[in-house]
N, C-alpha and C. Protein backbone atom coordinates (compact mmCIF):
# COMPACT_ATOMS: atom_id res chain seq x y z
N UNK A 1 63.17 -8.99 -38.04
CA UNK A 1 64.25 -9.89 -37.67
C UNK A 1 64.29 -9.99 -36.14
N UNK A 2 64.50 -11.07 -35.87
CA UNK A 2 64.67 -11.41 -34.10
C UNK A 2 65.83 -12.17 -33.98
N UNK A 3 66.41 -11.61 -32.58
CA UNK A 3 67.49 -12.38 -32.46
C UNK A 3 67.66 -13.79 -32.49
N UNK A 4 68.62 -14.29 -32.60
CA UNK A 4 68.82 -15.63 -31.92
C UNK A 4 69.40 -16.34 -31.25
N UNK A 5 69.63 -15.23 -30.11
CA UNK A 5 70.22 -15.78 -29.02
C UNK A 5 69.82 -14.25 -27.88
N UNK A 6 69.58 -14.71 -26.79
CA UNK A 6 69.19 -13.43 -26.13
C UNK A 6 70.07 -13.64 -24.50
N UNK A 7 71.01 -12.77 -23.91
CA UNK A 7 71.13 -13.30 -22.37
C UNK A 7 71.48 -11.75 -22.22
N UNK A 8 70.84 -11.53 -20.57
CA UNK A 8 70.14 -10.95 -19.85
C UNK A 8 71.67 -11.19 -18.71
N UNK A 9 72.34 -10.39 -18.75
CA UNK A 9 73.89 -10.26 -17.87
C UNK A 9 73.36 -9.03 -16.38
N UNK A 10 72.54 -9.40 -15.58
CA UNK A 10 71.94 -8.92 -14.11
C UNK A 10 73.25 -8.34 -13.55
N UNK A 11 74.20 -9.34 -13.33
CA UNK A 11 75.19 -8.60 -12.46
C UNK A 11 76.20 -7.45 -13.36
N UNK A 12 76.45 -7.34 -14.68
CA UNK A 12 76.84 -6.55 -15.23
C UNK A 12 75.55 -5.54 -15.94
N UNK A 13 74.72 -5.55 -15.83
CA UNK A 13 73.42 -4.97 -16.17
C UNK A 13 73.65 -4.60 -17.83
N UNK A 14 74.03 -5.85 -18.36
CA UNK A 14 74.05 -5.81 -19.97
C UNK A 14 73.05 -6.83 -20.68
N UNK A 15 72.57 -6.25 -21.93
CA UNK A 15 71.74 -7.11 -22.73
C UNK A 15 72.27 -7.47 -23.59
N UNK A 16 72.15 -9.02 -23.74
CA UNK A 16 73.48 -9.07 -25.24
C UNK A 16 72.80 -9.98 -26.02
N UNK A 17 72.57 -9.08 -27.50
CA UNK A 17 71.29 -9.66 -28.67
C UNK A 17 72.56 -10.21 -29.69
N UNK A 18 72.44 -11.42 -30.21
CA UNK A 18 73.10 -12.03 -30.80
C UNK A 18 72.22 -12.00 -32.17
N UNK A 19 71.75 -11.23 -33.63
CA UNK A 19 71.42 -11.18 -34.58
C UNK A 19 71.57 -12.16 -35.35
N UNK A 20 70.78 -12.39 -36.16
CA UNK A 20 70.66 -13.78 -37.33
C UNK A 20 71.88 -12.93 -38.41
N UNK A 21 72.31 -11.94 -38.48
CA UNK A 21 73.29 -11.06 -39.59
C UNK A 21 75.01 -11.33 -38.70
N UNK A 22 74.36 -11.84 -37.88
CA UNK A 22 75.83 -11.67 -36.97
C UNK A 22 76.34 -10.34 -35.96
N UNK A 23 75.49 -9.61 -36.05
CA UNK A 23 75.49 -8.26 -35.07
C UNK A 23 75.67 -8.95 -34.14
N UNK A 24 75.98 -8.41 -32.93
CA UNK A 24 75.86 -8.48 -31.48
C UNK A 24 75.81 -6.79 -31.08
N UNK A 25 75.10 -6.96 -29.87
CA UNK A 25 74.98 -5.98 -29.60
C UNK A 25 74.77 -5.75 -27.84
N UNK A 26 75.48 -5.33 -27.26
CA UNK A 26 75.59 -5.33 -25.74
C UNK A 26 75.30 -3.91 -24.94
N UNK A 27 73.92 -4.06 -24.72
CA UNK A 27 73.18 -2.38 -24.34
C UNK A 27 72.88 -2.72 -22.78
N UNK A 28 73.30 -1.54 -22.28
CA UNK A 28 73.30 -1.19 -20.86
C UNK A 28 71.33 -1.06 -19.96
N UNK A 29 71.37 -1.72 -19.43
CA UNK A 29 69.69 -1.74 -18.79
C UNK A 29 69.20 -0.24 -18.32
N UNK A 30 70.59 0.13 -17.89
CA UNK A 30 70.04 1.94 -17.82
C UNK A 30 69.45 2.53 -19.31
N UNK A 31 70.56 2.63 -20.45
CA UNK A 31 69.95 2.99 -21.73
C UNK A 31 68.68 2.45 -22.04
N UNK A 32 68.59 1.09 -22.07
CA UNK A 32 67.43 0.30 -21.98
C UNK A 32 66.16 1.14 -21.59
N UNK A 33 66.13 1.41 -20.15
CA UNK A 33 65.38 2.32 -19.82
C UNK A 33 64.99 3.13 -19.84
N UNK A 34 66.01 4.18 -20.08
CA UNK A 34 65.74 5.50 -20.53
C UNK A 34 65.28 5.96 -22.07
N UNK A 35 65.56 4.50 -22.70
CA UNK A 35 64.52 4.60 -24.18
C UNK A 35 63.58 3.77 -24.61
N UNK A 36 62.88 3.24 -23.23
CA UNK A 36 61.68 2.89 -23.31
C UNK A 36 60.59 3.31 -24.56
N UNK A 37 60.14 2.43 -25.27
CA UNK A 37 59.19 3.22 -25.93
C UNK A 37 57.75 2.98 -26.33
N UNK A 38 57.39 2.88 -24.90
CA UNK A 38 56.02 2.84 -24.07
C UNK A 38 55.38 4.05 -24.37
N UNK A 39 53.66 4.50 -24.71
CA UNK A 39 53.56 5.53 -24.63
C UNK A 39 53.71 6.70 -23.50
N UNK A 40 53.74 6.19 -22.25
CA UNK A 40 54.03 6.70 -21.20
C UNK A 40 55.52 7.69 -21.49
N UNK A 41 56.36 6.90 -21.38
CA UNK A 41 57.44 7.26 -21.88
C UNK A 41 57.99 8.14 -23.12
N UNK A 42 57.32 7.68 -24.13
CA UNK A 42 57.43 8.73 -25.38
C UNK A 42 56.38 10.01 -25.63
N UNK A 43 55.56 10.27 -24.53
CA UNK A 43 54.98 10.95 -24.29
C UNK A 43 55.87 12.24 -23.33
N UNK A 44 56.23 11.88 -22.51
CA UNK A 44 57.54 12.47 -21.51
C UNK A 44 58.51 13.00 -22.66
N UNK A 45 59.34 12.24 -23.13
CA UNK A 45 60.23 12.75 -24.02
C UNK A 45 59.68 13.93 -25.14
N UNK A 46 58.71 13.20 -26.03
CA UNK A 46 57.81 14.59 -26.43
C UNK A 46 57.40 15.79 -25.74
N UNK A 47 57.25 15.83 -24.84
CA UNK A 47 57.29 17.07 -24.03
C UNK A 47 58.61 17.49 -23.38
N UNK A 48 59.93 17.11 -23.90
CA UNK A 48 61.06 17.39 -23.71
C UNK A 48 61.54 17.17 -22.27
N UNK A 49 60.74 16.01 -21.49
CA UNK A 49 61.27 15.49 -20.51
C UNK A 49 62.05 14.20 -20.54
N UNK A 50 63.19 14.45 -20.02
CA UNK A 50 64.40 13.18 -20.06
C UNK A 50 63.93 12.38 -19.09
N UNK A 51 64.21 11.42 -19.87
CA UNK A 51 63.78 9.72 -18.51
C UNK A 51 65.08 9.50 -18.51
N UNK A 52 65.37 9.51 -17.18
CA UNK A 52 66.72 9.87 -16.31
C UNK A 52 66.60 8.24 -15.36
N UNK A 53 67.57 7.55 -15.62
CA UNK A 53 67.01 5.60 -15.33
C UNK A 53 68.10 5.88 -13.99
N UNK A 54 68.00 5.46 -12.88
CA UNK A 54 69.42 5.08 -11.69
C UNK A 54 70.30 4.51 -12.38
N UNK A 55 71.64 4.04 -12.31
CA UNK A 55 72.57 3.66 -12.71
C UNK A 55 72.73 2.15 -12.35
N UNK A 56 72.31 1.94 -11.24
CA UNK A 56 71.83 0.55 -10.64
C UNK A 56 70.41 -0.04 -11.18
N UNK A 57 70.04 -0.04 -12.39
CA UNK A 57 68.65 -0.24 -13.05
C UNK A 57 68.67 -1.56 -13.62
N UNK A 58 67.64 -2.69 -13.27
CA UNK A 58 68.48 -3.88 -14.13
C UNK A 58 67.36 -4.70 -14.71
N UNK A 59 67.26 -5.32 -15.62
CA UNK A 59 65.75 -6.01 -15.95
C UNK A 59 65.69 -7.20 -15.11
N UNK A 60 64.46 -6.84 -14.82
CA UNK A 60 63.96 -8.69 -13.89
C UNK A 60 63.10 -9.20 -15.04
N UNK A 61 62.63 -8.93 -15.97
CA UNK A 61 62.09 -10.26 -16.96
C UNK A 61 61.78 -10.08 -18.10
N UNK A 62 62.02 -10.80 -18.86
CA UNK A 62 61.30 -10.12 -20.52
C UNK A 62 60.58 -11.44 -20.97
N UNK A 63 59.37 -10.50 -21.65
CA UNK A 63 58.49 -11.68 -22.58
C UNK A 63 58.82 -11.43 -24.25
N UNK A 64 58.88 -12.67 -24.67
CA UNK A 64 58.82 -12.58 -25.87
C UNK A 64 57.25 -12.56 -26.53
N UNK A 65 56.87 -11.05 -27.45
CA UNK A 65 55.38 -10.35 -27.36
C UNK A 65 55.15 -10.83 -28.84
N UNK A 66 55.78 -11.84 -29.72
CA UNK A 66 56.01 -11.95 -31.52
C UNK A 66 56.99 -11.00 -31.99
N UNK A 67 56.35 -9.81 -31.92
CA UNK A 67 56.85 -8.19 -32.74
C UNK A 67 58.59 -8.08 -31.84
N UNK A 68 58.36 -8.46 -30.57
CA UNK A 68 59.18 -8.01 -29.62
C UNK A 68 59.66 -8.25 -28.64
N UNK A 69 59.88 -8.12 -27.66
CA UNK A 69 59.82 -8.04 -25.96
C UNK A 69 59.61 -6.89 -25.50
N UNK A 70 58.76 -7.62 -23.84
CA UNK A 70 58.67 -6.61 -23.24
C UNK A 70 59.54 -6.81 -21.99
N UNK A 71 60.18 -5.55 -21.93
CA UNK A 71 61.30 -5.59 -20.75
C UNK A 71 60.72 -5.08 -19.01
N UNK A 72 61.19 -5.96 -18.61
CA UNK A 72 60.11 -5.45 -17.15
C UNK A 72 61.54 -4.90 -16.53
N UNK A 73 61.52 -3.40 -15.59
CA UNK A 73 62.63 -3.51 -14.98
C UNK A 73 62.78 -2.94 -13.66
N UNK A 74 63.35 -2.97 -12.24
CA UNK A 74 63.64 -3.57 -10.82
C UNK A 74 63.22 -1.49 -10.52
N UNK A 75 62.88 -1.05 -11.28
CA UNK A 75 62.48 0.42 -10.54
C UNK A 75 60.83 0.10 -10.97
N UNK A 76 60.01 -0.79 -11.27
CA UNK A 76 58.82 -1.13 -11.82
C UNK A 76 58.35 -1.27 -13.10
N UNK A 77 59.10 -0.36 -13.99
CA UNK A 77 58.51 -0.02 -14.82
C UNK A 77 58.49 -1.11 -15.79
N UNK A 78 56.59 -1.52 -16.37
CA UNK A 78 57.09 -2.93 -16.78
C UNK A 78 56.28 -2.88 -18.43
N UNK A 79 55.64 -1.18 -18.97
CA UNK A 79 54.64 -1.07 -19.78
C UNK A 79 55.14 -1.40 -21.13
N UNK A 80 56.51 -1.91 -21.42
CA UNK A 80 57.55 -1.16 -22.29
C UNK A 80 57.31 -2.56 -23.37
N UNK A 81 57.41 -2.40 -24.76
CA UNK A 81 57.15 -3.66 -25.71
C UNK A 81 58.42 -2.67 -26.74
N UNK A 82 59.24 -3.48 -26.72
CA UNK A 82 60.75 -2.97 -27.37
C UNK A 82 60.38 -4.09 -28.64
N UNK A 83 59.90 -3.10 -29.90
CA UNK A 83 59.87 -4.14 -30.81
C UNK A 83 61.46 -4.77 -31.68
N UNK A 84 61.71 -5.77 -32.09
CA UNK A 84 62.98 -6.32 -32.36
C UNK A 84 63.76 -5.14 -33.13
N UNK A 85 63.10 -4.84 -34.16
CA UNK A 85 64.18 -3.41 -34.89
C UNK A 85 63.95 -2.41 -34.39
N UNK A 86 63.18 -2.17 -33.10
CA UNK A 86 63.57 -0.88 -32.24
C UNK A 86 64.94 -1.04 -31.44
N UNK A 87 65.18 -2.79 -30.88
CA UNK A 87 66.18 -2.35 -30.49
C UNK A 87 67.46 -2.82 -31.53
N UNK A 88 67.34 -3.58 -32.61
CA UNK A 88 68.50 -3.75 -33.38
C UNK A 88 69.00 -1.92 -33.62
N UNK A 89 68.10 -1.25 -33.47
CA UNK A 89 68.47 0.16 -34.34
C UNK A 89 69.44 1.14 -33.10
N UNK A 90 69.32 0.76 -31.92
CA UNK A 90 69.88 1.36 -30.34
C UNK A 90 71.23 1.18 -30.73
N UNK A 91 71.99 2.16 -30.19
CA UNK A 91 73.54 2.15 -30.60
C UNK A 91 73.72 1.91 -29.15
N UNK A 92 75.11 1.00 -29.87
CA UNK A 92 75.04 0.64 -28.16
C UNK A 92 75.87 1.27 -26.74
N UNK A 93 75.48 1.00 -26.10
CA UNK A 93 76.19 1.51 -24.55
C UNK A 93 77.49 1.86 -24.79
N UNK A 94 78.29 2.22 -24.25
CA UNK A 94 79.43 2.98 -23.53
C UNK A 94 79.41 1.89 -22.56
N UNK A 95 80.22 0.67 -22.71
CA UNK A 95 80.57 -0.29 -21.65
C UNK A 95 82.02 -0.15 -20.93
């Protein structure tokens, strides 16, 4: 399932996925980041290292990949392919 509606809130650093079920869902670009799930990244966490994102972390671009997007975001990190029910499944932020 993919959303159908996607906006990218920079100055509030929120992602807000509008679901074909009617979910919405408004996740913070820090969380975003810190659950990257790039192998880079899930490699780190498997070895019980926390990806610890700045608080000021914000996406500069996403592609739509079929399966997903990939979220590019303003500390570089751009390896990340967030497939659609990886992130329908993210609980969301603490806004």
């Amino acid at each position: 399932m993919k959303p159908e509606h996607i906006k990218v809130d920079v100055s509030q650093q929120i992602l807000h996925l509008y679901w074909p079920d009617s979910k919405v869902q408004a996740l913070s670009h820090q969380v975003l980041r810190e659950q990257c799930p790039c192998g880079f990244c899930r490699a780190k966490r498997l070895r019980q290292q926390e990806i610890i994102a700045a608080p000021d972390t914000t996406i500069t671009a996403m592609f739509d990949q079929g399966y997903g997007a990939q979220i590019c975001f303003s500390d570089g990190h751009d390896k990340g392919i967030f497939p659609w029910t990886y992130l329908y499944e993210i609980q969301q932020a603490e806004l």
